[in-house]
C-alpha atoms as a PDB file:
ATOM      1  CA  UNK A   1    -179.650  80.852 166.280  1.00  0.00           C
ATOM      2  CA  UNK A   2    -178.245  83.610 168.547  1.00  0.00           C
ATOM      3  CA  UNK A   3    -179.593  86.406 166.497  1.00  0.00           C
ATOM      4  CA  UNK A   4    -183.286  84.478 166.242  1.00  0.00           C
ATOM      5  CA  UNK A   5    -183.321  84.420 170.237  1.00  0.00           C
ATOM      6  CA  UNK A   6    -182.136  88.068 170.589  1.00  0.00           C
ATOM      7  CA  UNK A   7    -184.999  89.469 168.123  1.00  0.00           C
ATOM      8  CA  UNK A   8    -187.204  87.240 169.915  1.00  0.00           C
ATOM      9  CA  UNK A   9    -185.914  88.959 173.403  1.00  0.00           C
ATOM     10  CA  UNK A  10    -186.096  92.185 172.442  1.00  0.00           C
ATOM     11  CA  UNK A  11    -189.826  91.264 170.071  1.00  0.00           C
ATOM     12  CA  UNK A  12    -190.718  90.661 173.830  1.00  0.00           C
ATOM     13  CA  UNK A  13    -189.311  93.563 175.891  1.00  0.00           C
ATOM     14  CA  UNK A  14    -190.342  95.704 172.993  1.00  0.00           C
ATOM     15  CA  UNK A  15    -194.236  94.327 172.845  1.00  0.00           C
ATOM     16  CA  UNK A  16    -193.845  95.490 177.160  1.00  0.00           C
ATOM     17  CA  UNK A  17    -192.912  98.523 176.664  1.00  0.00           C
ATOM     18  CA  UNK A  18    -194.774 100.021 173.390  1.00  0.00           C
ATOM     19  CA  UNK A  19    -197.881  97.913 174.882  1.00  0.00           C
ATOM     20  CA  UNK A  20    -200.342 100.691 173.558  1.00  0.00           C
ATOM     21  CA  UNK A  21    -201.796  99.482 170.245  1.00  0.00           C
ATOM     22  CA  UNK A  22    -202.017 102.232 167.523  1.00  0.00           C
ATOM     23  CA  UNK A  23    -204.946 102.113 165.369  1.00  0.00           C
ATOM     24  CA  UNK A  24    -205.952 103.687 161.679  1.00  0.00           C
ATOM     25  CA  UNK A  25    -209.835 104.363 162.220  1.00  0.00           C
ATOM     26  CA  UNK A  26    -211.643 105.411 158.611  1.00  0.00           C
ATOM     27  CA  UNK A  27    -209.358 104.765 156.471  1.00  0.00           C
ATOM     28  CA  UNK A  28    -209.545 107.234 153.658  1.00  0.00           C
ATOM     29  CA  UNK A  29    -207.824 105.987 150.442  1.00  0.00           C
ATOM     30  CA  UNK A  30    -206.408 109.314 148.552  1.00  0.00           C
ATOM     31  CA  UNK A  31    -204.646 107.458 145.655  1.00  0.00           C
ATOM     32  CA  UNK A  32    -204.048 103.770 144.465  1.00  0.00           C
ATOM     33  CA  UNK A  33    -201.450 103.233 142.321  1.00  0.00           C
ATOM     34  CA  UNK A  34    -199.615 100.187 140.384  1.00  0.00           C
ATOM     35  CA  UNK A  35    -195.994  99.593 140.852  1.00  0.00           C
ATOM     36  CA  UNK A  36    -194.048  97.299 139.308  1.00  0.00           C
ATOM     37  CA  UNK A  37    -190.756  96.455 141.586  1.00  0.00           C
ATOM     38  CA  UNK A  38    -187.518  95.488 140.427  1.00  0.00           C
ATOM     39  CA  UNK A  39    -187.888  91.980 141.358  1.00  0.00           C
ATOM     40  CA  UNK A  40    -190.564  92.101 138.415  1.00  0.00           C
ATOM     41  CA  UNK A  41    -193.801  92.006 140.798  1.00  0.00           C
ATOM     42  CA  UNK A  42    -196.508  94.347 140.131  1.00  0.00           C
ATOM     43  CA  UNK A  43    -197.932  95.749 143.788  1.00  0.00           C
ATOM     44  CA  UNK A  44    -200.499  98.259 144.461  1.00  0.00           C
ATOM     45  CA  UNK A  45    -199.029 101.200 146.275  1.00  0.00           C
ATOM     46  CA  UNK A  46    -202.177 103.453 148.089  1.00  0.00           C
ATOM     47  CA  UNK A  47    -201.932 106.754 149.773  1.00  0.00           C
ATOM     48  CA  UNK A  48    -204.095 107.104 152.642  1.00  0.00           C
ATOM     49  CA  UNK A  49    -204.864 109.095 156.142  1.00  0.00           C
ATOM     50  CA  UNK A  50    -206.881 108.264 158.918  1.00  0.00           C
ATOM     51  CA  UNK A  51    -208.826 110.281 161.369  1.00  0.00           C
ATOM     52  CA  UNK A  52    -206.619 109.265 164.212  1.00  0.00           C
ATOM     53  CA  UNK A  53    -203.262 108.747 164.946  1.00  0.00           C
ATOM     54  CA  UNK A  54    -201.065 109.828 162.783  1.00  0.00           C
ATOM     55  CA  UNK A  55    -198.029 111.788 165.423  1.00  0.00           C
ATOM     56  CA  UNK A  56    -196.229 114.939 164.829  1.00  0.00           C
ATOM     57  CA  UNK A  57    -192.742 115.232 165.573  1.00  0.00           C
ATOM     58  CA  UNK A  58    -191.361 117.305 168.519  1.00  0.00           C
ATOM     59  CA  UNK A  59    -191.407 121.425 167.244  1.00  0.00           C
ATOM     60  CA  UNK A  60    -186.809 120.584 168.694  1.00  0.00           C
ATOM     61  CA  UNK A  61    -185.252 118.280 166.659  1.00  0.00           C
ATOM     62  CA  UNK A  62    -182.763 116.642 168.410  1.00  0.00           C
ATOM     63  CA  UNK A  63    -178.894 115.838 166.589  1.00  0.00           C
ATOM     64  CA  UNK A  64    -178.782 112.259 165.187  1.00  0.00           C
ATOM     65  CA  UNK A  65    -177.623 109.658 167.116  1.00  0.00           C
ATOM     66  CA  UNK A  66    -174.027 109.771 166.203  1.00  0.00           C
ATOM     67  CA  UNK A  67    -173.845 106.495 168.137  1.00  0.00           C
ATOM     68  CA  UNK A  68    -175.361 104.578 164.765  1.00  0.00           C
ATOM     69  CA  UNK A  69    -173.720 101.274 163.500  1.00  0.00           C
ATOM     70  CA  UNK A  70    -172.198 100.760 159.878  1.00  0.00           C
ATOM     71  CA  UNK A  71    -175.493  99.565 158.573  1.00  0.00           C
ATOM     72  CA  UNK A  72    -177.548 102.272 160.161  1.00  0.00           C
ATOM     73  CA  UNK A  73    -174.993 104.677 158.593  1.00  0.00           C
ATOM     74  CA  UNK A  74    -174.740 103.152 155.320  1.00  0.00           C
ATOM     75  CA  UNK A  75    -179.164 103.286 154.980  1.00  0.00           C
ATOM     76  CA  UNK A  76    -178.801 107.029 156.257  1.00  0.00           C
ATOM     77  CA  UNK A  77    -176.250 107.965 153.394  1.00  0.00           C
ATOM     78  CA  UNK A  78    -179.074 107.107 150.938  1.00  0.00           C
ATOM     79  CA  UNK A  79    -181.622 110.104 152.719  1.00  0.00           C
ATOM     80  CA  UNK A  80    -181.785 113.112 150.245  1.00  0.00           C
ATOM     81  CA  UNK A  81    -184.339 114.520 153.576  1.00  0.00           C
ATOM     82  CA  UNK A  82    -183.756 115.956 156.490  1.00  0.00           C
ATOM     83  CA  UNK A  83    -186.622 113.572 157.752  1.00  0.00           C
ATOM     84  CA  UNK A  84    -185.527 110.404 157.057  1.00  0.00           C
ATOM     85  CA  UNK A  85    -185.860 106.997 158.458  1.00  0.00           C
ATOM     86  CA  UNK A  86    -183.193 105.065 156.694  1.00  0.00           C
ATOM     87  CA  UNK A  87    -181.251 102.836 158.775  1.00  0.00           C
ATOM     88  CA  UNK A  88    -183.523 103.700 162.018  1.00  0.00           C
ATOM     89  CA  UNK A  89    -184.388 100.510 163.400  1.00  0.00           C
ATOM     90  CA  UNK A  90    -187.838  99.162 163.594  1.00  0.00           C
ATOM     91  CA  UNK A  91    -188.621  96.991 166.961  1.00  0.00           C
ATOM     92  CA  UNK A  92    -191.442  94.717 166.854  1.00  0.00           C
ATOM     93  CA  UNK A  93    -194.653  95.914 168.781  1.00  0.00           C
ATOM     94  CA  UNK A  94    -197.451  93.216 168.338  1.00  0.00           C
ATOM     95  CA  UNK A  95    -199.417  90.826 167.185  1.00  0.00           C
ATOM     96  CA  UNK A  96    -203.125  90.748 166.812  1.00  0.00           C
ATOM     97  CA  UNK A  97    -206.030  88.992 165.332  1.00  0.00           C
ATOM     98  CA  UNK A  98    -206.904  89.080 161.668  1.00  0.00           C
ATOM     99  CA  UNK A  99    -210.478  89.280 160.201  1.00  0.00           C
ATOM    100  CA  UNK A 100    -209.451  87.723 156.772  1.00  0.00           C
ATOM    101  CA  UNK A 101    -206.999  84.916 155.856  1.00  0.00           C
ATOM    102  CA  UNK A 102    -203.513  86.592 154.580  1.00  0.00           C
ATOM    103  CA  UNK A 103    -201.255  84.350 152.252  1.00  0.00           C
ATOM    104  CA  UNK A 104    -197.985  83.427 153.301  1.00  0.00           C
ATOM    105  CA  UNK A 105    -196.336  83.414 149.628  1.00  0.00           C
ATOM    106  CA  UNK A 106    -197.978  86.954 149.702  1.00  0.00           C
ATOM    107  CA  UNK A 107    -196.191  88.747 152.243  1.00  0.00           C
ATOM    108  CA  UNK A 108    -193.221  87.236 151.122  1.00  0.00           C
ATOM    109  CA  UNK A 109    -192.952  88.000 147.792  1.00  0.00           C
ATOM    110  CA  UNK A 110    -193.815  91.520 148.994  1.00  0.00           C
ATOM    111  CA  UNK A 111    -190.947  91.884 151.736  1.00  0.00           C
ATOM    112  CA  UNK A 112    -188.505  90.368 149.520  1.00  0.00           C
ATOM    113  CA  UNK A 113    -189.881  93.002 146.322  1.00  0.00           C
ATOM    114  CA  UNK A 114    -189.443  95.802 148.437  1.00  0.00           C
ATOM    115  CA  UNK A 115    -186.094  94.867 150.009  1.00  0.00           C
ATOM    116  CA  UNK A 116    -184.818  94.418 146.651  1.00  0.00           C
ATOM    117  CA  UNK A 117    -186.035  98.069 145.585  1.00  0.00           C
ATOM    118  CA  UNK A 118    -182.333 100.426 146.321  1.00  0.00           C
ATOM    119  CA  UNK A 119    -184.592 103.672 146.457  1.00  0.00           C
ATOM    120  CA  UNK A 120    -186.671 105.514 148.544  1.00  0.00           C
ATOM    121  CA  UNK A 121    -190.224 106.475 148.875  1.00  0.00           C
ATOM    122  CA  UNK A 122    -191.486 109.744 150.411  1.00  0.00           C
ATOM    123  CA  UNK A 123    -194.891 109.212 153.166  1.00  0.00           C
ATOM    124  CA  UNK A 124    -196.909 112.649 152.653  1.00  0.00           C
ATOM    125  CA  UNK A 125    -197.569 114.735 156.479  1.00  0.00           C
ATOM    126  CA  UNK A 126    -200.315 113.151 158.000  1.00  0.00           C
ATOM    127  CA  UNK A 127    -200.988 110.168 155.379  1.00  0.00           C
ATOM    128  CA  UNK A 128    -199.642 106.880 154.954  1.00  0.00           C
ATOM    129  CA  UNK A 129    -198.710 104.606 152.445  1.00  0.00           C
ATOM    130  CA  UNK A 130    -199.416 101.018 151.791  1.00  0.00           C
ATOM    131  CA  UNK A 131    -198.026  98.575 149.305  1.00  0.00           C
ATOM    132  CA  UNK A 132    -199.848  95.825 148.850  1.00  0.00           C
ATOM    133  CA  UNK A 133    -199.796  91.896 146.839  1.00  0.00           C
ATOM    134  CA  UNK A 134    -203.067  90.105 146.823  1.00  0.00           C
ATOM    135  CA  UNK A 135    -203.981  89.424 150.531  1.00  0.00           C
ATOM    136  CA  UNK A 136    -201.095  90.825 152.034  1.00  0.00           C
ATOM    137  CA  UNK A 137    -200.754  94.843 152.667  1.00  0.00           C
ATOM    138  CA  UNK A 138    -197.777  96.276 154.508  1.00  0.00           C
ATOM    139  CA  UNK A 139    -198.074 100.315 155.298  1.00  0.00           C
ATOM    140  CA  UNK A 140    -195.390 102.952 156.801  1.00  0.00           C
ATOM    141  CA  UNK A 141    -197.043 105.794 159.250  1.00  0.00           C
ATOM    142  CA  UNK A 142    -194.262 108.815 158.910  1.00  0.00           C
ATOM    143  CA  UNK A 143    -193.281 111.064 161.785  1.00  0.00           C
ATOM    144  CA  UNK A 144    -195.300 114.076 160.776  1.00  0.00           C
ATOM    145  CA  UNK A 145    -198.437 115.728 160.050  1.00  0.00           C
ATOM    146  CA  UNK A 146    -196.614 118.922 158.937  1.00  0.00           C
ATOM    147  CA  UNK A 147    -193.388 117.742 156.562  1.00  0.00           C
ATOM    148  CA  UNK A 148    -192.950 114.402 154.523  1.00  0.00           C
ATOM    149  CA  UNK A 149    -191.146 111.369 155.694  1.00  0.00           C
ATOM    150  CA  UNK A 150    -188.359 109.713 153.697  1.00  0.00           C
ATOM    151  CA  UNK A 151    -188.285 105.723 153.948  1.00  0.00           C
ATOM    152  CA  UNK A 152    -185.828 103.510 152.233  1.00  0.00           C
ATOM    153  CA  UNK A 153    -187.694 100.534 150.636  1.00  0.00           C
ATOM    154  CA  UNK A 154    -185.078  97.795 151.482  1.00  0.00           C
ATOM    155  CA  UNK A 155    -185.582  98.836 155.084  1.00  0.00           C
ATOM    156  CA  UNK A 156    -189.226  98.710 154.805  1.00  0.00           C
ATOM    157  CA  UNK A 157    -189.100  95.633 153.913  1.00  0.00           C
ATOM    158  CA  UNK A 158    -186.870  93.935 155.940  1.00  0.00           C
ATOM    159  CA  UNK A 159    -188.802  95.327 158.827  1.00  0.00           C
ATOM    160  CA  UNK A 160    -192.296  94.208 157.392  1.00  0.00           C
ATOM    161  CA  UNK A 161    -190.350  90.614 157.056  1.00  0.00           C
ATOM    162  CA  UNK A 162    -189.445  90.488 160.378  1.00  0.00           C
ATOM    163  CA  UNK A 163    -192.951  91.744 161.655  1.00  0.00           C
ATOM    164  CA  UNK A 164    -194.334  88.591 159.369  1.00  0.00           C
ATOM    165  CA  UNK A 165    -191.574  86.356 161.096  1.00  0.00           C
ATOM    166  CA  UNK A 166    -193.010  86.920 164.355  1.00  0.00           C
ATOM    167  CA  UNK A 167    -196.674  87.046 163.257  1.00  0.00           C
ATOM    168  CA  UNK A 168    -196.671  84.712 160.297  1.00  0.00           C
ATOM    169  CA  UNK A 169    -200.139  84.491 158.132  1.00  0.00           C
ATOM    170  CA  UNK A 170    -202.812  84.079 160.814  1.00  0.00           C
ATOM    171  CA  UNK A 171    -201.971  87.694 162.385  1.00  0.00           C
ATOM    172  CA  UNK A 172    -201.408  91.041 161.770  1.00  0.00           C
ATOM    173  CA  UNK A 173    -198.472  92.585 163.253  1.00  0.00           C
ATOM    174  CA  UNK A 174    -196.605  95.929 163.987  1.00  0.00           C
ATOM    175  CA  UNK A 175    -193.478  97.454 164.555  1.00  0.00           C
ATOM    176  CA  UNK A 176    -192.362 101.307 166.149  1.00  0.00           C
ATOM    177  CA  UNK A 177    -189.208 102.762 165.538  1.00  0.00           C
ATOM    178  CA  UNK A 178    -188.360 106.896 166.878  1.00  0.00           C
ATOM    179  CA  UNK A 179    -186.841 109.463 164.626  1.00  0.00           C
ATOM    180  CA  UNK A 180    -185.707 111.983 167.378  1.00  0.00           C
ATOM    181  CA  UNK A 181    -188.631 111.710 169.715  1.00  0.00           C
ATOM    182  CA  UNK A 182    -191.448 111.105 166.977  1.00  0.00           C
ATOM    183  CA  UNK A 183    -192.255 107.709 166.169  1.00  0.00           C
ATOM    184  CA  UNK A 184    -193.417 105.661 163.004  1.00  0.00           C
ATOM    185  CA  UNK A 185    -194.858 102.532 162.802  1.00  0.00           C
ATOM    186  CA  UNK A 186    -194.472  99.682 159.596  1.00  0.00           C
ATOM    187  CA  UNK A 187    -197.695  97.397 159.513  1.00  0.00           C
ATOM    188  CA  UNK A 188    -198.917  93.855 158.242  1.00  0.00           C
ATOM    189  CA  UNK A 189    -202.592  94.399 157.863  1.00  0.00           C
ATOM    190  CA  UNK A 190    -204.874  91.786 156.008  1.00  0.00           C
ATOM    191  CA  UNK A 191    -206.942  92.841 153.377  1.00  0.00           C
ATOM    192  CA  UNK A 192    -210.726  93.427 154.960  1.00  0.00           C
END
């Protein structure tokens, strides 16, 4: 119970703060793919860009945070990159209308397919990449136009679960974390 009202505290201070919305306008789909996950689903995974808004990290990199819990540490020790966002945490951004119906049993099946995946997947400079089952589509934005972005697919997951916790099936929903100063973003999008 605890835990439920603190993600719901900081879901709150978080949607305050990170207020702007981030948007993918034309969505160019580079490559579509079928994936079958370890918990025996078969998702589409698609590589895309966008014409907007996809942010370049700072030219400095700033030192980790050596400040990082046991978890954090444990999802960093699986990075084979330099940029990597295992075990960075994701905080919830917003909610916002859908323009199709998304499945509950959907997104789901997906969060729990990719938390159960132990590797990583790599997010091209300046593309995306969305996995998606039936109506439901979650996509990662990466930190970079100019070098690849490592995610961990258990974390992916767990933070698309917790962005379709808060939203449920009759929104979409967003979260930001920050890799030293450059952020990325994990999406629920319905399927237009």
């Amino acid at each position: 119970m605890y835990s439920k009202f603190l993600f719901v505290a900081l879901a709150a201070a978080s949607s305050i703060a990170l207020g702007n919305a981030r948007r993918c306008d034309n969505k160019h789909i580079i490559e579509s793919t079928p994936v079958t996950m370890p918990s025996g689903h078969t998702i589409t995974m698609q590589r895309f860009n966008c014409t907007n808004d996809i942010h370049e990290a700072p030219e400095a990199r700033a030192a980790a945070n050596s400040l990082r819990s046991l978890q954090d540490k444990r999802a960093a020790s699986q990075c084979t990159t330099a940029n990597c966002i295992c075990g960075v945490p994701c905080f919830f951004n917003k909610c916002f209308p859908t323009t199709a119906n998304i499945q509950a049993a959907d997104c789901t099946n997906l969060a729990n397919s990719l938390i159960s995946n132990p590797a990583s997947f790599t997010i091209p400079p300046a593309q995306a990449l969305a996995f998606i089952l039936n109506s439901c589509e979650y996509a990662a934005f990466g930190t970079s136009n100019t070098q690849p972005t490592e995610y961990c697919f258990s974390d992916f997951g767990v933070a698309a679960s917790e962005v379709f916790h808060v939203c449920g099936n009759t929104q979409q929903g967003s979260c930001e974390g920050t890799l030293n100063g450059a952020p990325f973003f994990v999406d629920q999008l319905n399927l237009l």
